[in-house]
N, C-alpha and C. Protein backbone atom coordinates (compact mmCIF):
# COMPACT_ATOMS: atom_id res chain seq x y z
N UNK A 1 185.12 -89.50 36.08
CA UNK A 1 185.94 -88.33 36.33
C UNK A 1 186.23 -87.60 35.01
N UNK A 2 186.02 -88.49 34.25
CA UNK A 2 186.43 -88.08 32.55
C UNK A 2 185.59 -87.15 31.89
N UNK A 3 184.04 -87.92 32.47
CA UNK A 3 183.53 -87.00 31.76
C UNK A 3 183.11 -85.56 32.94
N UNK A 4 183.41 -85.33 33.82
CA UNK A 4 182.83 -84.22 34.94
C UNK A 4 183.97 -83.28 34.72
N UNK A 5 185.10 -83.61 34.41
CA UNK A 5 186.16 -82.57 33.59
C UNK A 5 185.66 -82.23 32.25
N UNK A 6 185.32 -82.60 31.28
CA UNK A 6 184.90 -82.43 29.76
C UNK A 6 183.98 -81.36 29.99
N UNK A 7 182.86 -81.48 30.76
CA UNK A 7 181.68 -80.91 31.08
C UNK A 7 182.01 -79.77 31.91
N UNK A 8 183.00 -79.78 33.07
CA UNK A 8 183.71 -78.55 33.21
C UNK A 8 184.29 -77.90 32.62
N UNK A 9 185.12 -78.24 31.75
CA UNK A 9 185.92 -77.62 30.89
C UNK A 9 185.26 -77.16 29.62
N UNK A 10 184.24 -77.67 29.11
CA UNK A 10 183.62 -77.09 27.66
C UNK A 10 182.39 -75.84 28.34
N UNK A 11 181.99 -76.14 29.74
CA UNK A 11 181.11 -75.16 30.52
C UNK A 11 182.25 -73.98 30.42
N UNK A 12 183.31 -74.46 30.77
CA UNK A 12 184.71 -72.75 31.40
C UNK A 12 184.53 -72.10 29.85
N UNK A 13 184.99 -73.02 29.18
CA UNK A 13 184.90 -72.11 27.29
C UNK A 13 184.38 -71.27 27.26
N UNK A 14 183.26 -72.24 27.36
CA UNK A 14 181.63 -71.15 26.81
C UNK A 14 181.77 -69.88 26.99
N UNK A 15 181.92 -69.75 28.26
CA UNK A 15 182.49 -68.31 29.12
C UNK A 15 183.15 -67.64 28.82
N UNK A 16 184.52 -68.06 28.12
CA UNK A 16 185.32 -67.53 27.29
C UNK A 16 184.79 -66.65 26.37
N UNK A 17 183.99 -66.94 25.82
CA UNK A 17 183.45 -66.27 24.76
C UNK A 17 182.04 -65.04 24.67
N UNK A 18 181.75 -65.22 26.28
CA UNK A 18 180.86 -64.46 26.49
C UNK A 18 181.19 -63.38 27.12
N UNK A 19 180.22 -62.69 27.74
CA UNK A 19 180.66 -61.62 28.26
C UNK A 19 181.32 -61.31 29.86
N UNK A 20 181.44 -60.68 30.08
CA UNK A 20 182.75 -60.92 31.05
C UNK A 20 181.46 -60.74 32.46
N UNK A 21 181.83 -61.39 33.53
CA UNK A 21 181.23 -61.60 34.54
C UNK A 21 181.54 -59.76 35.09
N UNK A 22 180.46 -59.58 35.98
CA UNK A 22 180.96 -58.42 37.01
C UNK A 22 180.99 -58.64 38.21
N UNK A 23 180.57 -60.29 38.67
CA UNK A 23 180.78 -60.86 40.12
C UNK A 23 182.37 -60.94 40.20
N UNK A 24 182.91 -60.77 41.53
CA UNK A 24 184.36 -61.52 41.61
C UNK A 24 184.32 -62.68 41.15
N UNK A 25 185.66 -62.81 40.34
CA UNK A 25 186.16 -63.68 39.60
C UNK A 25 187.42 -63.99 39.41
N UNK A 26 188.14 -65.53 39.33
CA UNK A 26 189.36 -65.26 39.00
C UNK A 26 189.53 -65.67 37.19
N UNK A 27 189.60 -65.23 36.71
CA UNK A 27 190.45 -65.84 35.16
C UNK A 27 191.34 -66.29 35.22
N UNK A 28 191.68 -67.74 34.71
CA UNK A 28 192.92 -68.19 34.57
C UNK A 28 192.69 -68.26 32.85
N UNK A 29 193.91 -67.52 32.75
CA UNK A 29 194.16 -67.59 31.07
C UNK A 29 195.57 -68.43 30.83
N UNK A 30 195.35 -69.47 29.58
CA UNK A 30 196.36 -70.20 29.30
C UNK A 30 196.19 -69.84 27.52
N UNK A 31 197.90 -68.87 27.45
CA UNK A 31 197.74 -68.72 26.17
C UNK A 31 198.87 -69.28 25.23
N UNK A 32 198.06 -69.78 23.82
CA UNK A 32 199.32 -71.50 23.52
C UNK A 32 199.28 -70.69 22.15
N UNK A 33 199.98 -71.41 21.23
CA UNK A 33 200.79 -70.89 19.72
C UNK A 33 199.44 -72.51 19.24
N UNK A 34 199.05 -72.06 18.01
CA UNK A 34 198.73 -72.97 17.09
C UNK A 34 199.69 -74.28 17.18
N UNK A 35 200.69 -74.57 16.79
CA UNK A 35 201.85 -75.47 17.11
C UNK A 35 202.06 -75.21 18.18
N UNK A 36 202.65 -76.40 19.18
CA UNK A 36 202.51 -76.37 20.85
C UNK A 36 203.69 -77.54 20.74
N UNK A 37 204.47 -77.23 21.48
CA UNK A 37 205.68 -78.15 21.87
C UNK A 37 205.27 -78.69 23.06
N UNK A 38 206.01 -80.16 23.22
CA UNK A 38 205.43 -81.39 24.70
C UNK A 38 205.62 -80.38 26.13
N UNK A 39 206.16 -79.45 26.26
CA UNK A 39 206.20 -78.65 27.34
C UNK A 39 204.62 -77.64 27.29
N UNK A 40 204.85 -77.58 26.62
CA UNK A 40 203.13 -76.31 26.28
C UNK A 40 202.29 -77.14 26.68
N UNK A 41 202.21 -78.61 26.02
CA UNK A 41 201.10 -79.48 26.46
C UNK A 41 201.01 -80.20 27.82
N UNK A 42 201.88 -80.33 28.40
CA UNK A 42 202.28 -80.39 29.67
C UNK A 42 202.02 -79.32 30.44
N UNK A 43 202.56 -78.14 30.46
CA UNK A 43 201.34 -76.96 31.21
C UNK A 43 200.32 -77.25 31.30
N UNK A 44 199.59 -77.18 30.05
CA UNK A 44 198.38 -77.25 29.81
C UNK A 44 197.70 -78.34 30.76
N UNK A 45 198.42 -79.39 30.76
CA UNK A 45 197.71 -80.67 31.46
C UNK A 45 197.78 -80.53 32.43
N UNK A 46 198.37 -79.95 33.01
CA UNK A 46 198.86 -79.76 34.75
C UNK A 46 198.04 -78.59 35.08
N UNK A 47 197.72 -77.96 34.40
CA UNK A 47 196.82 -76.84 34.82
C UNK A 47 195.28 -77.18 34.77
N UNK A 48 195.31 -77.84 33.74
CA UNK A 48 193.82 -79.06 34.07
C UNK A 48 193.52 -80.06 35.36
N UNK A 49 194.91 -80.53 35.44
CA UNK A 49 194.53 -81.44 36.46
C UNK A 49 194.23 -80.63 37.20
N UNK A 50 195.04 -79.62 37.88
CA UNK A 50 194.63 -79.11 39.00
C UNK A 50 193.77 -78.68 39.13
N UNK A 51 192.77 -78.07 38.28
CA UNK A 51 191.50 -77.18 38.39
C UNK A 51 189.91 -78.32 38.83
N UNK A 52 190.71 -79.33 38.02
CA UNK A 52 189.93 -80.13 37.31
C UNK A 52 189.96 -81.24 39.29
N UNK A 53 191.01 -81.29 39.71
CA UNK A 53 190.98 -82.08 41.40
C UNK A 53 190.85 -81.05 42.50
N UNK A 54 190.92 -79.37 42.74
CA UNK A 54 190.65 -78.87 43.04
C UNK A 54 189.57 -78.05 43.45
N UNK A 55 189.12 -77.31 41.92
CA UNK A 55 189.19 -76.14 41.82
C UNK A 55 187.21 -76.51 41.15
N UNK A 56 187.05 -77.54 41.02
CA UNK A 56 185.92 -77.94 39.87
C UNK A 56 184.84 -77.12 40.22
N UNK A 57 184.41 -77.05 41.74
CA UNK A 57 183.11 -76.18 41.75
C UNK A 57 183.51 -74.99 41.64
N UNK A 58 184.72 -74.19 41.80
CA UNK A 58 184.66 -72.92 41.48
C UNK A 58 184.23 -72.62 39.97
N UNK A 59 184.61 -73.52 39.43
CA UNK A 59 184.09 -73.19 37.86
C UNK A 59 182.65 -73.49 37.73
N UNK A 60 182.35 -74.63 38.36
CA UNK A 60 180.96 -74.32 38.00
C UNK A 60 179.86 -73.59 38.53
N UNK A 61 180.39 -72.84 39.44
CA UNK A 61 179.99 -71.54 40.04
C UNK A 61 180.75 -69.98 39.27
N UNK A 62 181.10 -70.45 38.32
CA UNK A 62 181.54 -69.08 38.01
C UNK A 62 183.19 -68.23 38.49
N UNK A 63 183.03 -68.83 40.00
CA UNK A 63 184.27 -68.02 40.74
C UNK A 63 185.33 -68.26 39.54
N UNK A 64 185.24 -69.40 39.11
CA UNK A 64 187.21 -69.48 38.24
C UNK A 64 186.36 -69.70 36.82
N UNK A 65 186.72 -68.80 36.08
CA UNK A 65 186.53 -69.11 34.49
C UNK A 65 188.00 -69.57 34.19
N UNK A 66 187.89 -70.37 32.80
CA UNK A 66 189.26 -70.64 32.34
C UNK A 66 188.94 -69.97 30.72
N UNK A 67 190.04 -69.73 30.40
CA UNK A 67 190.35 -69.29 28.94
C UNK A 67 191.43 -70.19 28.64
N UNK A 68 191.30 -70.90 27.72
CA UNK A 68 192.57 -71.55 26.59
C UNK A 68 192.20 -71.03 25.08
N UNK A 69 193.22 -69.64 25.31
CA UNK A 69 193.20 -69.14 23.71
C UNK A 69 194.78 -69.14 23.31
N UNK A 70 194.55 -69.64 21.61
CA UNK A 70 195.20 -69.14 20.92
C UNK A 70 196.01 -67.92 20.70
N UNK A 71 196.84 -67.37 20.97
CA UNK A 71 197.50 -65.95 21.16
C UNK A 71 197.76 -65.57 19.67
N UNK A 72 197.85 -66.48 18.53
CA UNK A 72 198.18 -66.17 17.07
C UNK A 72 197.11 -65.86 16.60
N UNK A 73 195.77 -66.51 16.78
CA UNK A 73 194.33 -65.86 16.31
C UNK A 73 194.45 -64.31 16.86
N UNK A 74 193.50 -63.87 15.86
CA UNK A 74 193.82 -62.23 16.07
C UNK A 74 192.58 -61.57 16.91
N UNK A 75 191.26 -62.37 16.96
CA UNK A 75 190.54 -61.79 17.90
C UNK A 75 191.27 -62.01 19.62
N UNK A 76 192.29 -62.47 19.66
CA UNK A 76 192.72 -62.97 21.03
C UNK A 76 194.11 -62.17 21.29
N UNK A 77 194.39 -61.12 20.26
CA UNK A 77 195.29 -60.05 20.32
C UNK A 77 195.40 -58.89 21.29
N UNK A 78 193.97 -58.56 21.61
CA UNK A 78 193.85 -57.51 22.29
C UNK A 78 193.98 -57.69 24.20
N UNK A 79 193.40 -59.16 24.22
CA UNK A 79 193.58 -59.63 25.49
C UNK A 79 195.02 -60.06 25.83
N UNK A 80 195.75 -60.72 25.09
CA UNK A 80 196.97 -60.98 25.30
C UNK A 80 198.05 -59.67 25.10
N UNK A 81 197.45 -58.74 24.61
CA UNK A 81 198.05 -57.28 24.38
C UNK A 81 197.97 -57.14 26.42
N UNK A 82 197.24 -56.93 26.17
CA UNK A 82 196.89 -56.51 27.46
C UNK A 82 197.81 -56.77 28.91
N UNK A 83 197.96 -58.03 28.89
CA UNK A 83 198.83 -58.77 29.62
C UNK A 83 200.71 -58.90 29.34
N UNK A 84 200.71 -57.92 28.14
CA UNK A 84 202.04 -57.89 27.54
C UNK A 84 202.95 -58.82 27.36
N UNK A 85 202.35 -59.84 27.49
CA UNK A 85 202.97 -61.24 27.23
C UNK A 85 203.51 -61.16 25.43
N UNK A 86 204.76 -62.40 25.47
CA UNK A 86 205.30 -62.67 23.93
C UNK A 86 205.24 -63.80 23.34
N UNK A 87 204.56 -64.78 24.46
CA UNK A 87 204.69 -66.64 23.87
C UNK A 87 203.29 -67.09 24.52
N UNK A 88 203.95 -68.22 24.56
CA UNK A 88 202.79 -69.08 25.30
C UNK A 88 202.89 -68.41 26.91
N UNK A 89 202.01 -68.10 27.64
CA UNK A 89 201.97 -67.89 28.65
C UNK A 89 200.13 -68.60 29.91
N UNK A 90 201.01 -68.11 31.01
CA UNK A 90 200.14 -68.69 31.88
C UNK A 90 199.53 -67.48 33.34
N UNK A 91 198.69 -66.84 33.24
CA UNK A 91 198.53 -66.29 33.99
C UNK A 91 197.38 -66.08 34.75
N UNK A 92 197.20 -65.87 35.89
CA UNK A 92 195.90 -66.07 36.53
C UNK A 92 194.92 -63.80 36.72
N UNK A 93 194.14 -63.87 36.96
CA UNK A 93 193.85 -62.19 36.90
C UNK A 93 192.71 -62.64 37.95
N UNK A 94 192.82 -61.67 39.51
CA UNK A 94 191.77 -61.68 40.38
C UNK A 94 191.09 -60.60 40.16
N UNK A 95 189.82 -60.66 39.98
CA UNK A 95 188.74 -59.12 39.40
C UNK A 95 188.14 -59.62 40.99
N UNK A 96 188.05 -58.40 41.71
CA UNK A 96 186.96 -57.76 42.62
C UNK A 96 185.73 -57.81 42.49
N UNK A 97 185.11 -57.48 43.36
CA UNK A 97 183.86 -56.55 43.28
C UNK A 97 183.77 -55.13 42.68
N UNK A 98 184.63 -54.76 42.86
CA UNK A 98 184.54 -53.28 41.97
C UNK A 98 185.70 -53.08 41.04
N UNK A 99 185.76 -54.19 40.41
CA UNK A 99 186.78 -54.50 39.40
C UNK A 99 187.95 -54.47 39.02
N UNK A 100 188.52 -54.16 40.32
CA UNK A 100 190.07 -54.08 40.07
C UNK A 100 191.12 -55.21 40.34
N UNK A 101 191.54 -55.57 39.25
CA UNK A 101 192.30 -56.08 38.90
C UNK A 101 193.80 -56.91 39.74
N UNK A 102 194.04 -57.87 39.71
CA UNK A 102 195.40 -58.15 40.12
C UNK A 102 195.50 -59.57 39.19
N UNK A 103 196.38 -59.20 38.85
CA UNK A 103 197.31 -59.80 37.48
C UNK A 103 198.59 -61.05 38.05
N UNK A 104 199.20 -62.17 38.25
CA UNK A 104 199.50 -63.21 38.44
C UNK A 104 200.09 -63.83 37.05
N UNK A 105 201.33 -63.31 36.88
CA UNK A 105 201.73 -64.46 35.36
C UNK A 105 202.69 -64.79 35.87
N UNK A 106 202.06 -66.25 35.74
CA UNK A 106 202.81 -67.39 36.13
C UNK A 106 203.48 -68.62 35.29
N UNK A 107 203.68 -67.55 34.14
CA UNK A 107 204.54 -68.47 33.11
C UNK A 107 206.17 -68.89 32.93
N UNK A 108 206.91 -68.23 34.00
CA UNK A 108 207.97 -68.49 34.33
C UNK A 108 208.05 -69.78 34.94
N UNK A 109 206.91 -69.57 36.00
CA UNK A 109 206.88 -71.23 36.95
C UNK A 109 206.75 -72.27 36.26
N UNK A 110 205.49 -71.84 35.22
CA UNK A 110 205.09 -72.86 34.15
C UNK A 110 205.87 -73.75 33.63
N UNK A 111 206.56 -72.91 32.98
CA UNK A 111 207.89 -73.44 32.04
C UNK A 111 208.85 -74.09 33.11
N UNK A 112 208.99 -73.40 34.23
CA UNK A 112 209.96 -74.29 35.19
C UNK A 112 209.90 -75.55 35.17
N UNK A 113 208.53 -75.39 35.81
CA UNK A 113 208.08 -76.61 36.02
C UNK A 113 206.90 -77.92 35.88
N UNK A 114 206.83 -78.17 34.61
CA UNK A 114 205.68 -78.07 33.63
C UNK A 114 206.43 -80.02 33.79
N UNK A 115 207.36 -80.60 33.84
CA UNK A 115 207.69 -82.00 34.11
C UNK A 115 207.96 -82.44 35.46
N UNK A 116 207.25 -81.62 36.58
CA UNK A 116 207.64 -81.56 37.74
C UNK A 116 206.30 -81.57 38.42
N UNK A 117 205.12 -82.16 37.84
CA UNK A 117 203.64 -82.80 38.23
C UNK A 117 203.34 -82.39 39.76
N UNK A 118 204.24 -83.08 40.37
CA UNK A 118 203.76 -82.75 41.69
C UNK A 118 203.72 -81.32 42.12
N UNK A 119 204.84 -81.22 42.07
CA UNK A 119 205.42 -79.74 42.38
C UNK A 119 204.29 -78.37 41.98
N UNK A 120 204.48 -78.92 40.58
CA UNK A 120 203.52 -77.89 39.41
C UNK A 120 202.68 -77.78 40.23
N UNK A 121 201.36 -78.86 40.54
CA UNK A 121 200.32 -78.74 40.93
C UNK A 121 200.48 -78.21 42.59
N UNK A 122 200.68 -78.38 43.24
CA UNK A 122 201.39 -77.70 44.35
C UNK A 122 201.02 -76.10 44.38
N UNK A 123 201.58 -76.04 43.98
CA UNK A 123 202.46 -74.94 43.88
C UNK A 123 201.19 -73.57 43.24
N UNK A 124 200.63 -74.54 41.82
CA UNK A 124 199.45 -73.84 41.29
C UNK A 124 198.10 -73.73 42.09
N UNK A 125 197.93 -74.88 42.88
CA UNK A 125 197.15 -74.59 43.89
C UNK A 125 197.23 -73.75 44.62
N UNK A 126 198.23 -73.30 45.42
CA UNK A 126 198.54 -72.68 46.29
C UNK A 126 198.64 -71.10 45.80
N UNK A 127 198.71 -70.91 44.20
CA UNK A 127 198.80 -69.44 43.64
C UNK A 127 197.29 -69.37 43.34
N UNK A 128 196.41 -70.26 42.75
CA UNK A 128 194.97 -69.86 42.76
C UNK A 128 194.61 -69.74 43.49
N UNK A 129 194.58 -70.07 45.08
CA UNK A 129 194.05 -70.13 46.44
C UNK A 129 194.36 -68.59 46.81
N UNK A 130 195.57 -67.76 47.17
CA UNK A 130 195.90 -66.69 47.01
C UNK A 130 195.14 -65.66 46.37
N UNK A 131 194.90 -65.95 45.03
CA UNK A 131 194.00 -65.17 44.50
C UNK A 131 192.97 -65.06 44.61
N UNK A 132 192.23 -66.06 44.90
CA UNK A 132 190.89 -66.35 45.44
C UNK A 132 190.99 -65.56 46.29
N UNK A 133 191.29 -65.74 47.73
CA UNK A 133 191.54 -64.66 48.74
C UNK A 133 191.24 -62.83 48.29
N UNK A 134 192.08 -62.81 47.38
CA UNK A 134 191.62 -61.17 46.57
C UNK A 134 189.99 -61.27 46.61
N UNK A 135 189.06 -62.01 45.85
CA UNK A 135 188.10 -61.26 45.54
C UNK A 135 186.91 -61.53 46.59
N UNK A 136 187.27 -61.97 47.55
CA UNK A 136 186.65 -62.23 48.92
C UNK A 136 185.80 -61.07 49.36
């Protein structure tokens, strides 16, 4: 299981860095500070698990890219501009077929509930599933 997450997750990167799909897609962007407090890393993990017991073939089909950027690196300014976010944040973005947009920041919940495992995942399932629905 260890390694079919690794291999999902270094496949989602890649993506990150390339060029942006024009198939429907959802992005889930998780954006962290260089220094990361046990709550940041806790998002983080909970947002793995879930993708990672869920969500796995959507990524390796493309449907769900993930981004885990840095928001203090400065090539990762313009995207997090974008989203008008000020910290670490968590937000999901459903792109269409003809590219329009719906935006999902879900960093309030995050932070809610980022020691609340079950719940978290719950809950995040149930907001990626939603979005999915968009680019149908």
């Amino acid at each position: 299981m260890k390694k079919l997450f690794i291999i999902l997750f270094l496949s989602a990167v890649s993506f990150s860095f390339g060029n942006p799909t024009t198939e429907p897609h959802l992005d889930i962007y998780y954006f962290h500070a260089t220094h990361r407090c046990p709550t940041c890393l806790k998002i983080e993990a909970n947002a793995k698990k879930t993708i990672e017991t869920y969500f796995s073939d959507k990524v390796l089909n493309n449907t769900i890219i993930i981004h885990m950027l840095n928001f203090e690196e400065p090539e990762n300014a313009t995207l997090f501009n974008k989203f008008e976010l000020y910290s670490s944040s968590l937000v999901l973005n459903a792109v269409d077929k003809n590219g329009k947009e719906t935006v999902l920041n879900l960093t309030d919940f995050a932070f809610t509930n980022a020691y609340d495992e079950e719940k978290f995942i719950v809950d995040f399932k149930s907001a990626i599933t939603t979005q999915l629905e968009l680019i149908k």
